[in-house]
C-alpha atoms as a PDB file:
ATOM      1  CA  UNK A   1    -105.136  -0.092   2.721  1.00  0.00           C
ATOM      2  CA  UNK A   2    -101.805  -1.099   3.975  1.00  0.00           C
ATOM      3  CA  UNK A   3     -98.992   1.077   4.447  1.00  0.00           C
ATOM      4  CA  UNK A   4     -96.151   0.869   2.929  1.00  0.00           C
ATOM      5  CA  UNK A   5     -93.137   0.075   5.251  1.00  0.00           C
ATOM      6  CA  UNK A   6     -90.042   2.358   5.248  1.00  0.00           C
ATOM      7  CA  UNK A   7     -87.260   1.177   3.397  1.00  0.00           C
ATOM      8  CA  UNK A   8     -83.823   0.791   4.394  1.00  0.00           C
ATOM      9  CA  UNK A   9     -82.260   0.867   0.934  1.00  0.00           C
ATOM     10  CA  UNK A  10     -84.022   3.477  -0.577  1.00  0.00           C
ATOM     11  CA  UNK A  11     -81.652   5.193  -2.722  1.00  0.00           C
ATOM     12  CA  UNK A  12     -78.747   2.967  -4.517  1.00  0.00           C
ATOM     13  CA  UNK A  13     -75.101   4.397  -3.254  1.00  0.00           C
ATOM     14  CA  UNK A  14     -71.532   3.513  -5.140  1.00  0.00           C
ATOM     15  CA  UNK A  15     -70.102   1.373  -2.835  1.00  0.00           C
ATOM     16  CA  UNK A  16     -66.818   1.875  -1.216  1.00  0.00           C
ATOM     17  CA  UNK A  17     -65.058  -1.066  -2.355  1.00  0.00           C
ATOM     18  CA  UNK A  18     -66.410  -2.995  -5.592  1.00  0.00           C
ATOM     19  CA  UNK A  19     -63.842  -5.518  -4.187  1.00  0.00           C
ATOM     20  CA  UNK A  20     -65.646  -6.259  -1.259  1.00  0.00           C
ATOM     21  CA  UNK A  21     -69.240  -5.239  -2.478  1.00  0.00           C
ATOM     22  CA  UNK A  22     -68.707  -8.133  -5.336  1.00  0.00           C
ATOM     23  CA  UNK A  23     -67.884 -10.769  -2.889  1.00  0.00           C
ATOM     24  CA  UNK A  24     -70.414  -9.517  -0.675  1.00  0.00           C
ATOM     25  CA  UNK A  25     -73.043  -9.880  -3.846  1.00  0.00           C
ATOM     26  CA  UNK A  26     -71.676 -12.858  -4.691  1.00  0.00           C
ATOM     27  CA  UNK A  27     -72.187 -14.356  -0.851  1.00  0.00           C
ATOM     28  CA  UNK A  28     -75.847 -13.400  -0.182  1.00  0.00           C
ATOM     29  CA  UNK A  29     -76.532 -14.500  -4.271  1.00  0.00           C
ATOM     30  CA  UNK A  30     -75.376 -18.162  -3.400  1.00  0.00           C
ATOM     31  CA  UNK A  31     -77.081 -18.256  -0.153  1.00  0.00           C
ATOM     32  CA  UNK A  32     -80.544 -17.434  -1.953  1.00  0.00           C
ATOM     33  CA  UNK A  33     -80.306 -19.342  -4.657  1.00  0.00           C
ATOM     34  CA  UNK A  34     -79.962 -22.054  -1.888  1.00  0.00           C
ATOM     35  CA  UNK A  35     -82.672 -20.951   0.509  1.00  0.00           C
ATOM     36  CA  UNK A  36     -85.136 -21.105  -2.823  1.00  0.00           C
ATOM     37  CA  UNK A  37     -83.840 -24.982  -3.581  1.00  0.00           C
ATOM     38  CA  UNK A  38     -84.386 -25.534   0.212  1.00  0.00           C
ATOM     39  CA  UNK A  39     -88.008 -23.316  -0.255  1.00  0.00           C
ATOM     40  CA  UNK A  40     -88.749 -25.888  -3.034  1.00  0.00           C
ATOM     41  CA  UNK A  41     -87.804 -28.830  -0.700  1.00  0.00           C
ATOM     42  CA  UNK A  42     -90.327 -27.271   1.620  1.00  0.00           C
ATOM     43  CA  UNK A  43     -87.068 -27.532   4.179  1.00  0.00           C
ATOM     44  CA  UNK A  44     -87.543 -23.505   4.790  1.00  0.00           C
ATOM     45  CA  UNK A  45     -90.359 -21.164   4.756  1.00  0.00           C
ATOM     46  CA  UNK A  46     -91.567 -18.565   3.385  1.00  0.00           C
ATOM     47  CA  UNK A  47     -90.932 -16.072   5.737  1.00  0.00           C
ATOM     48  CA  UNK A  48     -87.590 -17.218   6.325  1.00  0.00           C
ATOM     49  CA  UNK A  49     -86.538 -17.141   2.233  1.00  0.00           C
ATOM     50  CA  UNK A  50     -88.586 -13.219   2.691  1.00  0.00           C
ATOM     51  CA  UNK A  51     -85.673 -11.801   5.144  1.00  0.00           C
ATOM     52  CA  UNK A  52     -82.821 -13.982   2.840  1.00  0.00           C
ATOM     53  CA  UNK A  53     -84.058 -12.323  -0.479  1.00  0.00           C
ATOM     54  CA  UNK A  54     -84.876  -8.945   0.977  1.00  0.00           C
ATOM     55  CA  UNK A  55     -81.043  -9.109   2.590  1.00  0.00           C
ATOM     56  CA  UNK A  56     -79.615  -9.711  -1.431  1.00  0.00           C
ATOM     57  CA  UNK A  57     -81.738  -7.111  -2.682  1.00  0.00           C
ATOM     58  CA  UNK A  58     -80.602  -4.591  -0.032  1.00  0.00           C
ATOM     59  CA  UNK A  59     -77.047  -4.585  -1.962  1.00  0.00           C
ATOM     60  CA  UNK A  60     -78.564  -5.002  -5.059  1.00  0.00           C
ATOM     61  CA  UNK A  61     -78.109  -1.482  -7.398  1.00  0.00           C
ATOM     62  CA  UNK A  62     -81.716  -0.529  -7.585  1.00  0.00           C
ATOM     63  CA  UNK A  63     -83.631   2.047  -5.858  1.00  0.00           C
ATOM     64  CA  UNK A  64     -87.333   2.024  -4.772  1.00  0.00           C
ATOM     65  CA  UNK A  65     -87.519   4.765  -7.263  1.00  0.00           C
ATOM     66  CA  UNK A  66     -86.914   2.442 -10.350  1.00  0.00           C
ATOM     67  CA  UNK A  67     -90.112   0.319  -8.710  1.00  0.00           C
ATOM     68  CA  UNK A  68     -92.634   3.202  -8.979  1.00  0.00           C
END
């Protein structure tokens, strides 16, 4: 059985800024959405759409808690 990897963003934390966390969401949002149309296009692979959406979900409010 594999093991699972460590996680960066285990627990969620309040971000300093909402300001900047927003636009920060907002950024990494538009660039996946745009890595999956280039996925779809077959102009980007898997593993490179992997490290985009794993980057958007590291902000995301969620904690590997709420996955068990």
């Amino acid at each position: 059985m594999a093991k699972r990897k460590k996680k960066d963003n285990l627990w969620w934390k309040d971000p300093e800024s909402f300001d900047l966390w927003h636009k920060e969401l907002i950024e990494r949002s538009t660039t996946a959405v745009e890595s999956y149309e280039k996925y779809l296009l077959d102009e980007l692979n898997y593993l490179e759409l992997a490290k985009i959406m794993k980057d958007l979900r590291s902000i995301l409010p969620i904690s590997e808690k709420d996955n068990e």
